[in-house]
N, C-alpha and C. Protein backbone atom coordinates (compact mmCIF):
# COMPACT_ATOMS: atom_id res chain seq x y z
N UNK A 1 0.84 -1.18 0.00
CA UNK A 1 0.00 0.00 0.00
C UNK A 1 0.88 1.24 0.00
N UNK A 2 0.63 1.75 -0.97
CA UNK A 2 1.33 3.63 -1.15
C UNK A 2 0.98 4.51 -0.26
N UNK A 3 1.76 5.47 0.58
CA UNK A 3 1.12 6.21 1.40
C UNK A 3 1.79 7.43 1.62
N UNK A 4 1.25 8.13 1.43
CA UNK A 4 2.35 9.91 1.62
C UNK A 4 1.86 10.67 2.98
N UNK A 5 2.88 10.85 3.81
CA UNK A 5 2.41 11.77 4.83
C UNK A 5 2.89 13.18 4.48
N UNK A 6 1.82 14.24 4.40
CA UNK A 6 2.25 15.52 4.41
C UNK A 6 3.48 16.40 5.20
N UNK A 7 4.46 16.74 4.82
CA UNK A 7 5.41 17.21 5.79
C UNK A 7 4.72 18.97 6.45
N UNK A 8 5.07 19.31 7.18
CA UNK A 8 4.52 20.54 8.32
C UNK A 8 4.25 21.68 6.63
N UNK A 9 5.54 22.23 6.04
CA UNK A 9 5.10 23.28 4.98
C UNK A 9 5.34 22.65 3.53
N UNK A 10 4.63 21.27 3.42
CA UNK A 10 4.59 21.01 1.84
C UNK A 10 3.59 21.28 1.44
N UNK A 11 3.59 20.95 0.05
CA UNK A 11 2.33 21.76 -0.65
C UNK A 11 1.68 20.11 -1.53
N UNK A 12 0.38 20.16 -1.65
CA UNK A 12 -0.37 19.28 -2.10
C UNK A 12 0.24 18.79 -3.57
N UNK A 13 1.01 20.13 -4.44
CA UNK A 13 1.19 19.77 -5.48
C UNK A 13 2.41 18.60 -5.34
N UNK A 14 3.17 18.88 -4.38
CA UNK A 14 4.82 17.77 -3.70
C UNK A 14 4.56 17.03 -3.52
N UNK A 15 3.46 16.73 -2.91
CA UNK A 15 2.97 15.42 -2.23
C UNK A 15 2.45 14.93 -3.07
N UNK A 16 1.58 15.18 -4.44
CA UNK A 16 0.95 14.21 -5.34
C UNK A 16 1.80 13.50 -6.60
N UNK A 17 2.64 14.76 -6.69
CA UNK A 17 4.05 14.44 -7.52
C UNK A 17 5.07 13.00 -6.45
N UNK A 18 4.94 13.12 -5.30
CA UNK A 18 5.98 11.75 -4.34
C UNK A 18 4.92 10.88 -4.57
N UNK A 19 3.69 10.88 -4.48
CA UNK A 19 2.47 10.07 -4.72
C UNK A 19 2.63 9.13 -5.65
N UNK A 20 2.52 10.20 -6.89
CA UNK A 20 2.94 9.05 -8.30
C UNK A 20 4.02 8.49 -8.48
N UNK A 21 5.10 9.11 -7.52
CA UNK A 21 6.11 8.25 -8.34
C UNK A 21 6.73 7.04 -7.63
N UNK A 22 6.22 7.13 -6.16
CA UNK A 22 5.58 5.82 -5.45
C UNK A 22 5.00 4.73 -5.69
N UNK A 23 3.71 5.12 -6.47
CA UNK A 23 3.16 4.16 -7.60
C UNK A 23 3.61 3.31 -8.53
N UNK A 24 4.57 4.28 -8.99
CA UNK A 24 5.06 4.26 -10.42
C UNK A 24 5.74 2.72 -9.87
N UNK A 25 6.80 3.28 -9.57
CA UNK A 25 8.16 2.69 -8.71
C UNK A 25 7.37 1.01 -8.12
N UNK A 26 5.99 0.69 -7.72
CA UNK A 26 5.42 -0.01 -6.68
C UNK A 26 5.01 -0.98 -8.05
N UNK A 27 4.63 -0.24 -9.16
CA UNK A 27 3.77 -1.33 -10.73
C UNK A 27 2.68 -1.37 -10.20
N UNK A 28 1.87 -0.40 -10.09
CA UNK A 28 0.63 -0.68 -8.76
C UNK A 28 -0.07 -0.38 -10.66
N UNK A 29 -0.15 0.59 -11.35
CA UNK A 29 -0.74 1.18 -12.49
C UNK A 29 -1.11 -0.49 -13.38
N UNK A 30 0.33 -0.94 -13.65
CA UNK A 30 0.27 -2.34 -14.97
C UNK A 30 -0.60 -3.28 -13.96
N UNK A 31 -0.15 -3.45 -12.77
CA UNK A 31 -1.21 -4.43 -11.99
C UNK A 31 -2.79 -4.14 -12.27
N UNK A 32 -3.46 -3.10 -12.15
CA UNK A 32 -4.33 -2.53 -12.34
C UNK A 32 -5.29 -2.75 -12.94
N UNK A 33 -4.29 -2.36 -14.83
CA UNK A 33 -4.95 -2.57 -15.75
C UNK A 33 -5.12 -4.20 -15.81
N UNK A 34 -4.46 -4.55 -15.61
CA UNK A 34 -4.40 -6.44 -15.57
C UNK A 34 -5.53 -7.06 -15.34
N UNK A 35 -6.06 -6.24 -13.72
CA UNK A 35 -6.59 -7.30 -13.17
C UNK A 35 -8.26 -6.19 -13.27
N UNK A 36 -8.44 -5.34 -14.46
CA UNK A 36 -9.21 -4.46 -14.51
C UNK A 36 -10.84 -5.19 -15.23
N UNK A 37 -10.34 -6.07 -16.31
CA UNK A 37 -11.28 -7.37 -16.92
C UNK A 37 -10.94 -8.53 -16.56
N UNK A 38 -12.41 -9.41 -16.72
CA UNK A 38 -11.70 -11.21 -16.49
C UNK A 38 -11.11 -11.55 -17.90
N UNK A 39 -10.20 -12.14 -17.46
CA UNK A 39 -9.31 -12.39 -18.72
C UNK A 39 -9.58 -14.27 -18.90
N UNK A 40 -10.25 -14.55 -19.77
CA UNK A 40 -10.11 -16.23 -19.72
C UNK A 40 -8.98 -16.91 -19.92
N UNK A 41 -8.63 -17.88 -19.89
CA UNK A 41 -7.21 -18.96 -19.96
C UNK A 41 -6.62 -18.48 -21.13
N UNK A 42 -8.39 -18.60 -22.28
CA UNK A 42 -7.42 -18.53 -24.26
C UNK A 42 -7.08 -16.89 -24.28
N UNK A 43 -7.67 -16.00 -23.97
CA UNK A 43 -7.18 -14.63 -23.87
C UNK A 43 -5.65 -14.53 -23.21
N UNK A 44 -5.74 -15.22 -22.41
CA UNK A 44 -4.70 -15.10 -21.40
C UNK A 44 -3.10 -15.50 -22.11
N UNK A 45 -3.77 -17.12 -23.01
CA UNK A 45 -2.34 -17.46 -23.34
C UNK A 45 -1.97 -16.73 -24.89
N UNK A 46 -3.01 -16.05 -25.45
CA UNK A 46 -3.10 -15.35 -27.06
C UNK A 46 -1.99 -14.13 -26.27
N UNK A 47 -2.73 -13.35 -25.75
CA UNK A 47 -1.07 -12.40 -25.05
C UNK A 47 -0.48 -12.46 -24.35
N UNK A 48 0.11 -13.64 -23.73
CA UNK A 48 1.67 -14.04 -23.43
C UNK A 48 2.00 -14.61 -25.11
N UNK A 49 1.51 -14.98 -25.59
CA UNK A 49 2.22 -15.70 -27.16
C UNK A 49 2.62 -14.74 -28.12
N UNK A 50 1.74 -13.48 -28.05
CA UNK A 50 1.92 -12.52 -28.58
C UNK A 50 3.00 -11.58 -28.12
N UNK A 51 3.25 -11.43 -26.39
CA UNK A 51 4.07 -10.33 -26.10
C UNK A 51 5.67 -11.41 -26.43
N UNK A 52 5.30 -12.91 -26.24
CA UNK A 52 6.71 -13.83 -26.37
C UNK A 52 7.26 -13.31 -27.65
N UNK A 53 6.14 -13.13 -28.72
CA UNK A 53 6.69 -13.20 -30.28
C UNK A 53 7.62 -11.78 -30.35
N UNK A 54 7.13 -10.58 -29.71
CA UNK A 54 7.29 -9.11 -29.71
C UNK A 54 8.38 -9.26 -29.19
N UNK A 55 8.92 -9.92 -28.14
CA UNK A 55 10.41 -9.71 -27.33
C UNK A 55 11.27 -10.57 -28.16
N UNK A 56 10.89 -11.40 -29.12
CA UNK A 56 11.78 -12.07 -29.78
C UNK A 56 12.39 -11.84 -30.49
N UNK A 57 10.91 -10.48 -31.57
CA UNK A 57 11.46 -9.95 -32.34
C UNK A 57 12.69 -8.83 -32.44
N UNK A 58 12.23 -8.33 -30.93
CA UNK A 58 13.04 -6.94 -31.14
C UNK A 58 14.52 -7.62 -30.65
N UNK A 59 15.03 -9.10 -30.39
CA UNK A 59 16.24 -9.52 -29.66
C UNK A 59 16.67 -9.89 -31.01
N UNK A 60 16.23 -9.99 -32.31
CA UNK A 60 16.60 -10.67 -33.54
C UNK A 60 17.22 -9.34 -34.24
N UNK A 61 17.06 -8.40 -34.03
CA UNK A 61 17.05 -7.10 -34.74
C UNK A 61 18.88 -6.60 -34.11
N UNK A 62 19.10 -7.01 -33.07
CA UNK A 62 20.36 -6.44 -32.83
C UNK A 62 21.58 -7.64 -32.51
């Protein structure tokens, strides 16, 4: 769990900026979207097969 305590003279804009990048830093966002639809088994294994093919490609290229 992400959590920002306000310091005595910060300003809301400091604290939402340490906020996100808390987040960021945590993968709380990609978790998110993930678990945002039910994804069935064949959905599930069509993009891992798809992101496998994408990392393959771009390792063939250099």
């Amino acid at each position: 769990m992400t959590q920002v305590i306000l310091g005595e003279n910060e300003g809301i804009e400091s604290a939402l900026r340490r906020f996100k990048r808390q987040v960021s830093k945590a993968g709380i966002f990609p978790d998110m979207k993930k678990h945002r639809h039910f994804e069935t088994p064949i959905q599930k294994r069509k993009r891992k097969a798809i992101a496998k093919q994408k990392q393959r490609k771009g390792r063939s290229r250099y």
